[in-house]
N, C-alpha and C. Protein backbone atom coordinates (compact mmCIF):
# COMPACT_ATOMS: atom_id res chain seq x y z
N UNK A 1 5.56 215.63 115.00
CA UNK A 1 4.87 215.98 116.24
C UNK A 1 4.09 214.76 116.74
N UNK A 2 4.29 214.36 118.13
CA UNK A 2 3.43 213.37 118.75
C UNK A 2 2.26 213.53 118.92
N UNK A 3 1.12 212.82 119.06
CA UNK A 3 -0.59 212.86 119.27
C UNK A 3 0.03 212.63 120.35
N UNK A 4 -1.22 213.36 121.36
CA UNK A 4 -1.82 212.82 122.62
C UNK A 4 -1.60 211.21 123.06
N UNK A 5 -2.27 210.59 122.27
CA UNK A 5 -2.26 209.35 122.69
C UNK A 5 -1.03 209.33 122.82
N UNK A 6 0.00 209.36 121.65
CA UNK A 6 1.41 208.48 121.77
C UNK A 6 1.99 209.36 122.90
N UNK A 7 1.62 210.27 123.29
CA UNK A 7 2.77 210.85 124.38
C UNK A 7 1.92 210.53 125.77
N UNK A 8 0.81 209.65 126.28
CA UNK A 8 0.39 209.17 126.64
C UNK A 8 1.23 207.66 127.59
N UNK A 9 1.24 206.80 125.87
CA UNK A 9 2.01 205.37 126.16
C UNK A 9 3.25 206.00 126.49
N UNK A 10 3.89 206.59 125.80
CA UNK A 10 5.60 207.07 126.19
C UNK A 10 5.34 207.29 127.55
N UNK A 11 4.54 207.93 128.09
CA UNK A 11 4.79 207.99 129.97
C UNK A 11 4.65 206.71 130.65
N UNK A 12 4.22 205.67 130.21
CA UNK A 12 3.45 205.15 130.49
C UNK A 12 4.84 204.02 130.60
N UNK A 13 5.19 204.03 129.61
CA UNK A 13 6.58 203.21 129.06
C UNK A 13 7.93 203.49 130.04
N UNK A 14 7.85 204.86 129.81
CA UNK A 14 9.05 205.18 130.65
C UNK A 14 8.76 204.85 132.21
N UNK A 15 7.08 204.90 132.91
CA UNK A 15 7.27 205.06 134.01
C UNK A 15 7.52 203.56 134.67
N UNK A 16 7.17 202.09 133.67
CA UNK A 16 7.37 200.94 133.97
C UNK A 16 9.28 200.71 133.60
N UNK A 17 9.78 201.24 132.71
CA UNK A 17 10.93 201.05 132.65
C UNK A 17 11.74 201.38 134.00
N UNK A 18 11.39 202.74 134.31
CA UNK A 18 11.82 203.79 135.38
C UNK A 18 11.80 202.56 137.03
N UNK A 19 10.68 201.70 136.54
CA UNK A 19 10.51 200.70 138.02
C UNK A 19 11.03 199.63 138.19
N UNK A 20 11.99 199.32 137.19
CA UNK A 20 12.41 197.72 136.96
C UNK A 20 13.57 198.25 137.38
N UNK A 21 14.22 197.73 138.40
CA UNK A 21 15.13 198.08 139.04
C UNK A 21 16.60 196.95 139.00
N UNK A 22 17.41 197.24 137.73
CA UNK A 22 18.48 196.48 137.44
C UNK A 22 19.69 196.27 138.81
N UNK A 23 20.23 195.64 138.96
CA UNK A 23 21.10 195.42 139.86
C UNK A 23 22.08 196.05 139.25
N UNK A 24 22.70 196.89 139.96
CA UNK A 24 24.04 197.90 139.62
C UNK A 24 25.09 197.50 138.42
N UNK A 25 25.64 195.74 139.45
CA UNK A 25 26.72 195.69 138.28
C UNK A 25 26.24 194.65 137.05
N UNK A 26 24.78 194.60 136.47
CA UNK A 26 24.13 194.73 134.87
C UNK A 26 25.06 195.85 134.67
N UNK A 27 25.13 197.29 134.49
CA UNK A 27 25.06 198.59 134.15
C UNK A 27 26.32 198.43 133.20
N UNK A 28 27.40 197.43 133.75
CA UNK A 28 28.52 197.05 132.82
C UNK A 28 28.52 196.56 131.43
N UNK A 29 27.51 195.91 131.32
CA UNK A 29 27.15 195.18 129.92
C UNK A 29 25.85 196.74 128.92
N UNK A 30 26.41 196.51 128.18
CA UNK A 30 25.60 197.85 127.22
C UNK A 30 24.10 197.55 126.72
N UNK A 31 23.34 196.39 127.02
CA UNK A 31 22.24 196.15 126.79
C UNK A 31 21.49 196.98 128.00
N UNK A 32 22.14 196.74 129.24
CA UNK A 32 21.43 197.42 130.18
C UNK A 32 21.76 199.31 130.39
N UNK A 33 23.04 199.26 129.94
CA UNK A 33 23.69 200.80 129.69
C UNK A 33 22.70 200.76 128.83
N UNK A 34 22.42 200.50 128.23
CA UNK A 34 21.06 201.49 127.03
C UNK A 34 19.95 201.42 126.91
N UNK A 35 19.76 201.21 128.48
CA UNK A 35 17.98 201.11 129.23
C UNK A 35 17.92 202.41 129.42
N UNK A 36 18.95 203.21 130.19
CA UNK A 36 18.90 204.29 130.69
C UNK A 36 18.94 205.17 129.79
N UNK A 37 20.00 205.05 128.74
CA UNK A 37 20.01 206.10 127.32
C UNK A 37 18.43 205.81 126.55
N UNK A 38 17.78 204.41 126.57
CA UNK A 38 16.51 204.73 125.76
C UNK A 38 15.71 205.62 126.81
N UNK A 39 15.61 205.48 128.35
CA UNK A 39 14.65 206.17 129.07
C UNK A 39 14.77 208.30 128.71
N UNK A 40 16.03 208.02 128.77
CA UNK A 40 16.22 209.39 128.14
C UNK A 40 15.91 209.70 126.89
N UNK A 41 15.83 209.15 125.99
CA UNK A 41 15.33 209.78 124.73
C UNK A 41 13.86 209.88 124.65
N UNK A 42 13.21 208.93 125.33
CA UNK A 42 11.88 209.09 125.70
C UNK A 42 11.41 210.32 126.28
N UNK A 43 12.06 210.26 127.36
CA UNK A 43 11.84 211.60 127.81
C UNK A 43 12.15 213.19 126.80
N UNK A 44 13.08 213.04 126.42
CA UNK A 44 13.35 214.14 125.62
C UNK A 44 12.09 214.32 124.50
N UNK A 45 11.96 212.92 123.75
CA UNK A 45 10.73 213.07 122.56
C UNK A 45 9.29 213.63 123.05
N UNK A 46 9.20 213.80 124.75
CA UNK A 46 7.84 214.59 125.37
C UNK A 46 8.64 215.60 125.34
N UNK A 47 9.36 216.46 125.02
CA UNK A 47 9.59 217.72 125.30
C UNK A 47 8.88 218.76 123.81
């Protein structure tokens, strides 16, 4: 179970990730494909 705090930074994390705005064709190479899969697991671990 997460503390407060850590589910805190996790928003905090996701919402600067959520703003960095990759140029489309990055999305081809899997370092950037798994910006979006980490933003999702983030999200899921606040659920």
């Amino acid at each position: 179970m997460l503390k407060e705090e850590d589910k805190i930074i996790i928003r905090k994390v996701i919402e600067v990730l959520e703003k960095i705005e990759f140029p489309e064709e990055l999305y081809k190479y899997p370092k950037y494909k798994n910006t979006k899969h980490a933003i999702d697991h983030l999200k899921y671990s606040l659920e």
